[in-house]
Protein backbone atom coordinates (compact mmCIF):
# COMPACT_ATOMS: atom_id res chain seq x y z
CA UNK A 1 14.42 8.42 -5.00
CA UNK A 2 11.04 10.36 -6.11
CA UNK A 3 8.23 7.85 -7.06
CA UNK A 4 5.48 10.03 -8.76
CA UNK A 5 3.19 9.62 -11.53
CA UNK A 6 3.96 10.72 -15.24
CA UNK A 7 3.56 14.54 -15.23
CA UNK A 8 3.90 15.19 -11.87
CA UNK A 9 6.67 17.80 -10.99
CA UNK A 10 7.31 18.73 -6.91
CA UNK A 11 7.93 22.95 -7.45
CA UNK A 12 10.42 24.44 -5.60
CA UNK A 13 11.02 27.85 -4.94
CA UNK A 14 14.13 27.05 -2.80
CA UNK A 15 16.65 24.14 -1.58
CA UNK A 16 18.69 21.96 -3.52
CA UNK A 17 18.47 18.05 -3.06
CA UNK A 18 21.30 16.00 -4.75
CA UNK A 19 23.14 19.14 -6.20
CA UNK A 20 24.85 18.43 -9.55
CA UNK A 21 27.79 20.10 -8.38
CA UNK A 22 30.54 20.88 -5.64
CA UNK A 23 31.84 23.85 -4.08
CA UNK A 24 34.28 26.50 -4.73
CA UNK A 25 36.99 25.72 -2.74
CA UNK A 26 37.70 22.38 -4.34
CA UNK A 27 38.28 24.08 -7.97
CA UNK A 28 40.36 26.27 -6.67
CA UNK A 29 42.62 23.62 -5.03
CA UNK A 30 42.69 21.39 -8.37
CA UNK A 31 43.90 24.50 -10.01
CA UNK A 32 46.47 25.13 -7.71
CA UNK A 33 47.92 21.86 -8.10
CA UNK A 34 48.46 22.51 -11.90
CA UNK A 35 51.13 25.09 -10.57
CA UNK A 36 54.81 23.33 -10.54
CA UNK A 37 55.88 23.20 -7.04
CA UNK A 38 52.69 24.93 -5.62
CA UNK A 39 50.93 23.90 -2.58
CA UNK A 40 47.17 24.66 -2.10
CA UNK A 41 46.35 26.13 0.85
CA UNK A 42 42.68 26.71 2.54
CA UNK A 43 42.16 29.09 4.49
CA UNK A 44 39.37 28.31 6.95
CA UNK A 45 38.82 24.67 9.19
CA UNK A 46 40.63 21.41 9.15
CA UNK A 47 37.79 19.79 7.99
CA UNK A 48 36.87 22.11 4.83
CA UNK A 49 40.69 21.25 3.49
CA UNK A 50 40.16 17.51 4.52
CA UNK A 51 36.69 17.51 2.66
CA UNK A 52 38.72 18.85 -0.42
CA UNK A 53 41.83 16.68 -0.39
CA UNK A 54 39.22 13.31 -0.29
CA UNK A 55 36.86 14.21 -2.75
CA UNK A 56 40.02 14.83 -5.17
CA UNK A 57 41.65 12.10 -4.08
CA UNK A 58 38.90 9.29 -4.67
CA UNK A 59 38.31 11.13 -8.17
CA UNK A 60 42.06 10.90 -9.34
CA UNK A 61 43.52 8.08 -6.90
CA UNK A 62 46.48 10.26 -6.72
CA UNK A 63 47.37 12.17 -3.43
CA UNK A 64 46.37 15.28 -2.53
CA UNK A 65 48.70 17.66 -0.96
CA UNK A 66 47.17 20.54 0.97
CA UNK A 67 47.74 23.29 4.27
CA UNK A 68 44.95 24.93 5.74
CA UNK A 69 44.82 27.66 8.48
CA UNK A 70 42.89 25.28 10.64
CA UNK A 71 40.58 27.67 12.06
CA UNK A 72 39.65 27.01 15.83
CA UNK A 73 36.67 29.07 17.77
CA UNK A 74 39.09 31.97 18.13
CA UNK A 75 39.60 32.38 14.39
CA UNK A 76 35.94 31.77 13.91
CA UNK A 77 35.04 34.86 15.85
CA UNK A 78 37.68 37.61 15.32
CA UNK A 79 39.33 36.70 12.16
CA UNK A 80 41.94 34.14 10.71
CA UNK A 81 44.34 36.70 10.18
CA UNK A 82 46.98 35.69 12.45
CA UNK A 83 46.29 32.05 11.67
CA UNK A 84 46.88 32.78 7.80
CA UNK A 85 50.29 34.54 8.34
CA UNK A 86 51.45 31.86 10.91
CA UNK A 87 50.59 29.41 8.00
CA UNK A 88 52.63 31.10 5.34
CA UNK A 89 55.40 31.64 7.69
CA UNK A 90 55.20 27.58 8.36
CA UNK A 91 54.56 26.69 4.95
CA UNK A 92 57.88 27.60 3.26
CA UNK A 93 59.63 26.76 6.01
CA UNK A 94 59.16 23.03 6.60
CA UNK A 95 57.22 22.13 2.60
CA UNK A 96 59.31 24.63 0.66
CA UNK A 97 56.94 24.90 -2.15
CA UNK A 98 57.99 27.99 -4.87
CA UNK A 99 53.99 28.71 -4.61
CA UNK A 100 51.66 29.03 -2.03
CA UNK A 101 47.94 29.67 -3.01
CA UNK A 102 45.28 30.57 -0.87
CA UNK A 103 41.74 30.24 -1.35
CA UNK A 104 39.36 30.91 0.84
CA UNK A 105 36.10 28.91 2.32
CA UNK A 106 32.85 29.65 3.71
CA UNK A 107 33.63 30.61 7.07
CA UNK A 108 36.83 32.45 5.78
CA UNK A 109 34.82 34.82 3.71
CA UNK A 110 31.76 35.28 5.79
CA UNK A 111 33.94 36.65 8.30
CA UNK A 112 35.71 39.46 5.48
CA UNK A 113 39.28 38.59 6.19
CA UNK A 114 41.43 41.17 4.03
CA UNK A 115 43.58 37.94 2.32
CA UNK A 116 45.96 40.78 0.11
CA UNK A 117 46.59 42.85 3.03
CA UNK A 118 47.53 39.60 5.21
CA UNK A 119 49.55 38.40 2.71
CA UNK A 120 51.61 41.47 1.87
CA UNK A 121 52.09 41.73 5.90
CA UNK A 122 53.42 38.03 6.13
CA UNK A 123 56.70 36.54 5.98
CA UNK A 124 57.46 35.18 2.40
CA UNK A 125 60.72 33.88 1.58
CA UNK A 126 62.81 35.77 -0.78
CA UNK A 127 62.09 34.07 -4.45
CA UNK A 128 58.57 32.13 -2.68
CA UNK A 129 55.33 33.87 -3.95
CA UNK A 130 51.86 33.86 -2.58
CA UNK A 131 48.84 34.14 -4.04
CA UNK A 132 45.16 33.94 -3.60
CA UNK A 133 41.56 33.58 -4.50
CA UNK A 134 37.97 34.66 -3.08
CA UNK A 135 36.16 31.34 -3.68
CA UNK A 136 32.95 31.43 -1.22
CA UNK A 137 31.19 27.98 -1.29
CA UNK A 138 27.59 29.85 -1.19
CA UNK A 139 28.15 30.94 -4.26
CA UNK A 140 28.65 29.72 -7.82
CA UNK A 141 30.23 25.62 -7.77
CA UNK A 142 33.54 23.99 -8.11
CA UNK A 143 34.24 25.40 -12.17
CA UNK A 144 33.58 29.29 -10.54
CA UNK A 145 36.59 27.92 -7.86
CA UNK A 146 38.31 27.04 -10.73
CA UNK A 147 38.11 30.03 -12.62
CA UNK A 148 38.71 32.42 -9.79
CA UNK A 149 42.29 30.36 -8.93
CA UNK A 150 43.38 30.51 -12.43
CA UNK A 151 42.28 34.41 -12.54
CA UNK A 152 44.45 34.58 -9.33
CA UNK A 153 47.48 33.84 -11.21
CA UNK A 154 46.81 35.82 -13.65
CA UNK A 155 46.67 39.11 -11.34
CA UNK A 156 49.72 37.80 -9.20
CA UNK A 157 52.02 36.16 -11.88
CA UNK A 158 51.35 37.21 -15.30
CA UNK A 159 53.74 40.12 -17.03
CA UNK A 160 53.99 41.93 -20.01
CA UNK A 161 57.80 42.51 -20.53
CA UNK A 162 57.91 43.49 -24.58
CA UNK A 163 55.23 45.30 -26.64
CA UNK A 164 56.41 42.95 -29.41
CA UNK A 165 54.34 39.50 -28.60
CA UNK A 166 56.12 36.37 -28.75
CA UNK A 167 54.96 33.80 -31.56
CA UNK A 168 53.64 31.58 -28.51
CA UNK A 169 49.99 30.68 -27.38
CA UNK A 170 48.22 30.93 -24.32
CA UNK A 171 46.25 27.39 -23.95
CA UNK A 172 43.28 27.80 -20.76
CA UNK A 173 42.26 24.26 -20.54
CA UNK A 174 39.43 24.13 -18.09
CA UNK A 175 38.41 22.56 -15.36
CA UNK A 176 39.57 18.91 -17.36
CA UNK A 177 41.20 15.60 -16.10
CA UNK A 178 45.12 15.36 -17.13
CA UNK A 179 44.74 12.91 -19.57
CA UNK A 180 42.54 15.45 -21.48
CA UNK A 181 45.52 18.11 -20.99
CA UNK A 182 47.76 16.10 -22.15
CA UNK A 183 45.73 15.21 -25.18
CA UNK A 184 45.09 18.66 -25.64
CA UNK A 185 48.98 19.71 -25.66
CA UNK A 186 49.58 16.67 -28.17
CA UNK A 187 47.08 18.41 -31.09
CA UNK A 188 48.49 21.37 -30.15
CA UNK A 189 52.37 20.52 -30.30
CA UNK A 190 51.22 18.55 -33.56
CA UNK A 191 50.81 21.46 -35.07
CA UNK A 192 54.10 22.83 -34.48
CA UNK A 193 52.82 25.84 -32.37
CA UNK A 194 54.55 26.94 -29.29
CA UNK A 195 51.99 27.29 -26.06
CA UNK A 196 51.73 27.65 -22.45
CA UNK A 197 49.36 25.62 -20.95
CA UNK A 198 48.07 26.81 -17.43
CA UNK A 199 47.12 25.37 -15.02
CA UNK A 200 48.18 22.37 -16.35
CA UNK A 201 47.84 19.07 -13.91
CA UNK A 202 49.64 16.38 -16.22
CA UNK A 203 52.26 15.07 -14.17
CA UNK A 204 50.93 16.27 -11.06
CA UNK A 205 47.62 14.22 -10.63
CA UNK A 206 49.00 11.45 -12.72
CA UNK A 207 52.24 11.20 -12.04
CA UNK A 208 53.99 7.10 -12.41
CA UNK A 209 54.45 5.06 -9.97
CA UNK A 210 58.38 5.25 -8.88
CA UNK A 211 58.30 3.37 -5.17
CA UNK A 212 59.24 6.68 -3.98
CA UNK A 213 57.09 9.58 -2.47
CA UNK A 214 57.41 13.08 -3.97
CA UNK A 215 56.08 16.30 -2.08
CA UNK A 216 55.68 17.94 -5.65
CA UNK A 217 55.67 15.44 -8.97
CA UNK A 218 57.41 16.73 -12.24
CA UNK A 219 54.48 18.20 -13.83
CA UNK A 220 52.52 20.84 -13.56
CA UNK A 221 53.03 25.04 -15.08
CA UNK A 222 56.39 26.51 -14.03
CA UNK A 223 56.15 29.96 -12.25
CA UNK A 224 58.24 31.31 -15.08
CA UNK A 225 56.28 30.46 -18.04
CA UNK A 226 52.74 31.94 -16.18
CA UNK A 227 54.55 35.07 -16.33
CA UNK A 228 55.69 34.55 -19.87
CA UNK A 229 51.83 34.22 -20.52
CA UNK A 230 51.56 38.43 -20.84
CA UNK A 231 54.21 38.20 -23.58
CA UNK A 232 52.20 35.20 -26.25
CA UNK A 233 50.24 36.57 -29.07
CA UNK A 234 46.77 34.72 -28.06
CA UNK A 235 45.14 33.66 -25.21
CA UNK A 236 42.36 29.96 -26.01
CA UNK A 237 40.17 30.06 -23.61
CA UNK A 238 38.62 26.03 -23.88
CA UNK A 239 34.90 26.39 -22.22
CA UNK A 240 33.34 29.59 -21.35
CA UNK A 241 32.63 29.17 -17.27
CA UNK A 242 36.10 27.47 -16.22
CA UNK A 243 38.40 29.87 -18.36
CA UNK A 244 36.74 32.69 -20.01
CA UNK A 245 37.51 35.09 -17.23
CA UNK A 246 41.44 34.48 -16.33
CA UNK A 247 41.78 35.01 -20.59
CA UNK A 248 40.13 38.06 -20.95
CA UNK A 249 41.73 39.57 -17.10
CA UNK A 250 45.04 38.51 -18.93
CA UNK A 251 44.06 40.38 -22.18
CA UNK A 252 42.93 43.65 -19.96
CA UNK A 253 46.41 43.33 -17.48
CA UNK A 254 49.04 42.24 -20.79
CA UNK A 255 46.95 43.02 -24.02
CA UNK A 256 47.14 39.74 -24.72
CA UNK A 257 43.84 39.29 -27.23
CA UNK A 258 41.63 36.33 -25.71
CA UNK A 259 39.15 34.44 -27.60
CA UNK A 260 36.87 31.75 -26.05
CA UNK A 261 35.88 28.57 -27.95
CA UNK A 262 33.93 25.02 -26.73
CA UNK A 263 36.03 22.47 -25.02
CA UNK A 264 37.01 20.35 -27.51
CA UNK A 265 34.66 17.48 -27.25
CA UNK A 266 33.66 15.67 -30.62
CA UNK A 267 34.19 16.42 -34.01
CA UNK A 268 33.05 19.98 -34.16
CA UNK A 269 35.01 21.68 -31.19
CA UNK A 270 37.93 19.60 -31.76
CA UNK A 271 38.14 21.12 -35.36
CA UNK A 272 37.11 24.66 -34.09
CA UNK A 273 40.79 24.31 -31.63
CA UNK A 274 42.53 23.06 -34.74
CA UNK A 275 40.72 26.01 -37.21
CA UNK A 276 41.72 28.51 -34.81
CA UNK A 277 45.33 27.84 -34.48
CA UNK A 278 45.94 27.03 -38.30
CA UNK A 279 44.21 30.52 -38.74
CA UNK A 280 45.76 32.89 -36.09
CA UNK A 281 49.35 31.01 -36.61
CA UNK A 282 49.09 30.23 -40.08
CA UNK A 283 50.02 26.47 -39.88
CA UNK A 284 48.84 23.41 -42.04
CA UNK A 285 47.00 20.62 -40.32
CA UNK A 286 49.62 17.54 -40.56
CA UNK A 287 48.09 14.16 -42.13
CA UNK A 288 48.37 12.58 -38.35
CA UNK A 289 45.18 14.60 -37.74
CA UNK A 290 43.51 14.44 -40.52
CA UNK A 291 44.20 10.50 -40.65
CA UNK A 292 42.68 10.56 -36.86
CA UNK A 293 39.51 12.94 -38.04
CA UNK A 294 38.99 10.60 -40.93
CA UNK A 295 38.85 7.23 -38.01
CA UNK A 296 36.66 9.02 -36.35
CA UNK A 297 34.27 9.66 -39.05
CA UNK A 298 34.75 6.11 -39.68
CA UNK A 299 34.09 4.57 -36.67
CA UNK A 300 30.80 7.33 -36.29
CA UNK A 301 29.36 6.07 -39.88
CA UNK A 302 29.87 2.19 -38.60
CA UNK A 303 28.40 2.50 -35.85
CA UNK A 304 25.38 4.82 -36.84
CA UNK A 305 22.41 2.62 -36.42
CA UNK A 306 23.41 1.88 -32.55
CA UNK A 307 23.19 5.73 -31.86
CA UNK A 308 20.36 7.49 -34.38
CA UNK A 309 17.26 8.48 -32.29
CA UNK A 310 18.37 7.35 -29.02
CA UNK A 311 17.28 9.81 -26.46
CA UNK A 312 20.01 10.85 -23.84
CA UNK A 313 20.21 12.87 -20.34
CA UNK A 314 23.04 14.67 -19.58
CA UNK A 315 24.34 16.69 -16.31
CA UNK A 316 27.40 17.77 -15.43
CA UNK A 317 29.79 20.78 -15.48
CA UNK A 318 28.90 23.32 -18.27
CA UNK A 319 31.30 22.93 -20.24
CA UNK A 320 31.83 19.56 -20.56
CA UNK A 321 28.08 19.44 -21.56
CA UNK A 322 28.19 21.86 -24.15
CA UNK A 323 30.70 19.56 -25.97
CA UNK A 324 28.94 16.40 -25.09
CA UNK A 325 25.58 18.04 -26.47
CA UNK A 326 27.06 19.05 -29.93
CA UNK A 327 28.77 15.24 -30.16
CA UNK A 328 25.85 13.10 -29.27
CA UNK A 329 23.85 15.28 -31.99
CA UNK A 330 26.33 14.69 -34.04
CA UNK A 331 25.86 11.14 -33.94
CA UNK A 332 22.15 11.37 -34.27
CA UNK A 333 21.03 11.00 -30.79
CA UNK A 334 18.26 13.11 -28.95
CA UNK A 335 19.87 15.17 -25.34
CA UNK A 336 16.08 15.50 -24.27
CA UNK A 337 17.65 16.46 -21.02
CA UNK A 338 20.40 18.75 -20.04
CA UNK A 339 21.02 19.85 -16.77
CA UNK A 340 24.35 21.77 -14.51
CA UNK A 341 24.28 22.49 -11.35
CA UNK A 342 26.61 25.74 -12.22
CA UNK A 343 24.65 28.69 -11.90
CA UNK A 344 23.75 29.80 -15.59
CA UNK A 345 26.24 33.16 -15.95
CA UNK A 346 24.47 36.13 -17.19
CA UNK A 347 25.73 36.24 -20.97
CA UNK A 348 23.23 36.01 -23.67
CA UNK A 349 20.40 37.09 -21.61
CA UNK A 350 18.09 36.57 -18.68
CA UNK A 351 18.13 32.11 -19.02
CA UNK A 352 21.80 32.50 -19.10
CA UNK A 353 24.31 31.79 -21.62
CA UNK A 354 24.26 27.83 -20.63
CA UNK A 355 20.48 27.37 -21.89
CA UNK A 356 20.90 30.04 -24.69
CA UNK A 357 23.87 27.55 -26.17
CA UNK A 358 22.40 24.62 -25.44
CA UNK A 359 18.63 25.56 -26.45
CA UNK A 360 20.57 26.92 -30.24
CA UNK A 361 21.83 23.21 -30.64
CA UNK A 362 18.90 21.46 -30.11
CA UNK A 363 16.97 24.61 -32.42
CA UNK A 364 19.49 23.97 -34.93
CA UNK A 365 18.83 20.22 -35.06
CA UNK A 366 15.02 20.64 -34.91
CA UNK A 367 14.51 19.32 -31.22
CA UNK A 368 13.26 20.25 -28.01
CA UNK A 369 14.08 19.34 -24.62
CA UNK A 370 14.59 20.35 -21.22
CA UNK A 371 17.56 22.40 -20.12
CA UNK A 372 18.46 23.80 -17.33
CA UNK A 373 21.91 25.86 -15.16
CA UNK A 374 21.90 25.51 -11.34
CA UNK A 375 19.32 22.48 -11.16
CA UNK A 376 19.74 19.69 -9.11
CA UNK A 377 19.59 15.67 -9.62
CA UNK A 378 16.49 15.34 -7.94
CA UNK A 379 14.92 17.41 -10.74
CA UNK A 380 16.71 15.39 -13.26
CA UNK A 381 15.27 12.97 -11.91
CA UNK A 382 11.67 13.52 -12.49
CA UNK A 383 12.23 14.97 -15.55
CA UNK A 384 13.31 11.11 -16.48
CA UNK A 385 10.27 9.93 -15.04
CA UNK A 386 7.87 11.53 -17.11
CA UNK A 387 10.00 11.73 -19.95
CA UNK A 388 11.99 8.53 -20.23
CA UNK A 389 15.53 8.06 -21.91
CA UNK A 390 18.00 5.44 -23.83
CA UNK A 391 20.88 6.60 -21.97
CA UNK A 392 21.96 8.61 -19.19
CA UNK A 393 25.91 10.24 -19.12
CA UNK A 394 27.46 12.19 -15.87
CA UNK A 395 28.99 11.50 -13.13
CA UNK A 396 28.97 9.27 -10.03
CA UNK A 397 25.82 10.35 -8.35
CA UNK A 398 23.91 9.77 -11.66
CA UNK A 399 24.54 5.69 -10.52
CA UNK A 400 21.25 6.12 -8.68
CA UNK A 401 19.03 7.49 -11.04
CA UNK A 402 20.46 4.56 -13.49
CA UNK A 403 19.84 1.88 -11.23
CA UNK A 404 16.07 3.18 -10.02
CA UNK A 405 14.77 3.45 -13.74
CA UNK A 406 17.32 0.87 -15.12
CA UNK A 407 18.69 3.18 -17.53
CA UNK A 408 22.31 2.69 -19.12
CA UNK A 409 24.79 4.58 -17.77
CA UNK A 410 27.74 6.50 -19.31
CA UNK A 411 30.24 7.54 -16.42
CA UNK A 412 32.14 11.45 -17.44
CA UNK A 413 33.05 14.47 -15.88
CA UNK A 414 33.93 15.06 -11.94
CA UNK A 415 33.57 13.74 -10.12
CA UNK A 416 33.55 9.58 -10.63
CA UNK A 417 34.26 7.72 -7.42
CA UNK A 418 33.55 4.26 -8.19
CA UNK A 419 35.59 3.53 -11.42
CA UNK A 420 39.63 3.86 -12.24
CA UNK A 421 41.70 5.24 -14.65
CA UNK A 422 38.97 7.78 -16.09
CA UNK A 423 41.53 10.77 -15.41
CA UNK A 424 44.26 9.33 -17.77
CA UNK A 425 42.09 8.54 -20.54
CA UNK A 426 40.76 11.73 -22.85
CA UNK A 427 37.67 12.36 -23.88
CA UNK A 428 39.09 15.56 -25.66
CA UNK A 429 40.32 15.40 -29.43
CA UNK A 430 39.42 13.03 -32.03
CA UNK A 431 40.96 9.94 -30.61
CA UNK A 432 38.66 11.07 -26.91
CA UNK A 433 36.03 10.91 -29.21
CA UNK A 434 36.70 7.58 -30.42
CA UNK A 435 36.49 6.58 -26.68
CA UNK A 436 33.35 8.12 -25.84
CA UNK A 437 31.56 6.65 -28.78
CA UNK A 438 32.89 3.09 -27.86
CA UNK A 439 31.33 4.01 -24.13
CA UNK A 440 27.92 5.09 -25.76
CA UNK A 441 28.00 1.86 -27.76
CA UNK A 442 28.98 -0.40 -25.19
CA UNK A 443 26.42 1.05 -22.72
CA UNK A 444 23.62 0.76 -25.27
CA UNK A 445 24.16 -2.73 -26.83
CA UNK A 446 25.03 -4.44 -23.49
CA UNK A 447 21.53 -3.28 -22.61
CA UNK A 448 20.55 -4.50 -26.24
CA UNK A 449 21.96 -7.92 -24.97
CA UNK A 450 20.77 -8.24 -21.91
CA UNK A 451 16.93 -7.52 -23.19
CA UNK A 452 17.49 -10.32 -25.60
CA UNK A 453 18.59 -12.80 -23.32
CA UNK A 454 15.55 -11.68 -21.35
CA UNK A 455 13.04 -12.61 -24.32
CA UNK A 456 15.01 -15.73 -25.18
CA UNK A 457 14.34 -16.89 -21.55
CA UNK A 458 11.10 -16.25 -21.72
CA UNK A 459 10.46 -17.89 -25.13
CA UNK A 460 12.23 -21.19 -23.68
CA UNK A 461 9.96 -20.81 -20.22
């Protein structure tokens, strides 16, 4: 880790070190898998698919199903065309998923293979669809993967069958664990509103424990209610990088009017999801919510005085950070620093519509700090240095910042390799909000503790 003085920054005008991200391909797979019966399938080496599969696999302790086109020298050189068909071919005859979806990797798409002409030349089963997405790890991060999947089944699967829209709601959830989907769906089914929720991984990635294995768990978006999708009357896009674009493709294929709000973390976004339905579906909030909003104001008001003034770094995917930003304002805390790794988008000018968002917040609540889209930990990282924090929240990788400056740590977001059971547990909603403020306080006072015991030993010494 960096050792330099206070005020000292190493500028770069190129490389990344630690990136606070992944790459394309792996959105796109964890996408794929919130298809029922879908199999993701890479098309490029053995060991880009195998890279995937582990890094999702450590993150979710669930298994990770997967077919690539196992590129050899050959394919490297002239194309995996006839590798890809052979793999479609082989796919539905010995997995028999009902979807196949393609994404592509590095090597795939420096070479330009033509993936809709190769698939519309394969074999597909009668009934068996395939479908794809460009998702070039040089570009963009893991969300972008995301995104472009989920845009993929738009294009492929999404129809409009009536002019008359169906009192039904699109739900885009993001690139979010299950137990945040399935958290999601409950405020949403609470409200008595009908939805389609894709991609949705809840009861894919985790599914129970039975003693037996299953090829393709219960869960997951059937094929027939994706194409339902271009008959609801809204499309909710939840976070602006992971599922802005698939809403607003569906709203130009189906006219199915898309409107993008923050991912429901804290008090703010999660009433922003529940304002917009009661609005566009012209429902009453039942007391179950309100009693759960009114904990969670609760449990924010007791526990004030561990929170107010604390100063916090964040990193992560974007929009998980916008939501965490707007919560740990809201419980009087400082996000001095705020950094993705996702390249910044171009909306809302030339810094991107990441620091434009995040730099209003901080405005709004009379603050300054340092924000920043496509940085990397190692930048982070000095940034602590010369501006020290109370807390730091992200993901795995942020262990060794924590442990060189001895910082509390907050583990959220993708991925986290070292702890269990994150994926089932929401951070979504009112009652995720409930857990993440009983992480923040546990984080801080066990540090609160520890100091203590630390000037009690040295009073009896």
């Amino acid at each position: 880790m960096l050792d330099c003085t206070p005020k000292e920054i190493i500028k770069r005008s190129g490389g990344v070190i630690n990136p606070a991200k992944t790459c394309q391909p792996i959105g796109a797979m964890y996408a794929a898998l919130g298809i029922h019966n879908c199999l993701p399938h890479s098309h490029g080496s053995q060991g880009c698919c195998a890279y995937h599969r582990s890094h999702l696999t450590r993150h979710f302790r669930e298994p990770v199903m997967a077919t690539t086109s196992s590129f050899t020298e050959g394919a490297s050189v002239f194309g995996g065309g006839g590798n890809l068909k052979t793999a479609i071919k082989n796919v539905f005859a010995i997995y028999n998923p009902d979807v196949m979806a393609v994404h592509t990797t590095c090597l795939s798409e420096t070479i330009g293979d033509d993936i809709p002409t190769l698939i519309k030349s394969a074999e597909v089963p009668e009934g068996k669809v395939v479908i794809h997405a460009n998702t070039p790890s040089y570009q963009g991060s893991h969300i972008t993967g995301f995104s472009n999947m989920v845009k993929g089944m738009v294009d492929y699967l999404a129809r409009s069958d009536t002019d008359e829209k169906k009192e039904q709601v699109n739900i885009i959830p993001g690139f979010i664990n299950p137990g945040d989907m399935r958290e999601i769906k409950r405020l949403v089914s609470k409200m008595g509103i009908k939805f389609i929720m894709f991609p949705d991984t809840s009861g894919v990635m985790d599914s129970p424990m039975t003693g037996k294995f299953h090829m393709f768990p219960a869960g997951g978006a059937r094929v027939e209610d994706i194409r339902d999708t271009g008959n609801s009357r809204l499309t909710i896009a939840l976070g602006y990088y992971a599922s802005s674009n698939p809403a607003h493709q569906l709203e130009r294929n189906c006219r199915v009017p898309a409107m993008t709000i923050k991912t429901p973390i804290g008090i703010k976004a999660t009433d922003d999801l529940l304002m917009t339905l009661r609005g566009k579906f012209t429902r009453e909030i039942p007391y179950e919510l309100e009693e759960e909003r009114g904990q969670l104001v609760d449990v924010m008001t007791d526990t004030h005085h561990h929170f107010y003034g604390k100063k916090v770094a964040i990193f992560g995917d974007p929009d998980i950070l916008t939501g965490l930003t707007e919560f740990v304002l809201s419980l009087g805390m400082r996000p001095v620093h705020v950094l993705t790794g996702t390249p910044g988008g171009t909306l809302g000018g030339p810094q991107g519509i990441f620091e434009k968002e995040i730099n209003e917040m901080l405005a709004a609540a009379r603050l300054e700090g340092r924000v920043k889209a496509a940085g990397d930990l190692f930048e982070l990282h000095q940034w602590i240095k010369n501006e020290p924090v109370d807390l730091l929240m992200g993901n795995t990788y942020g262990k060794y910042i924590a442990r060189a400056e001895d910082i509390p740590f907050v583990r959220v977001g993708f991925p986290i390799l070292d702890r269990s059971t994150h994926p089932y547990l929401p951070i979504v909603g009112y009652r995720g909000a409930m857990r993440l403020v009983e992480m923040i306080s546990n984080a801080l006072l066990d540090r609160q503790d520890r100091d203590a015991a630390d000037e009690d030993l040295e009073l009896v010494m």
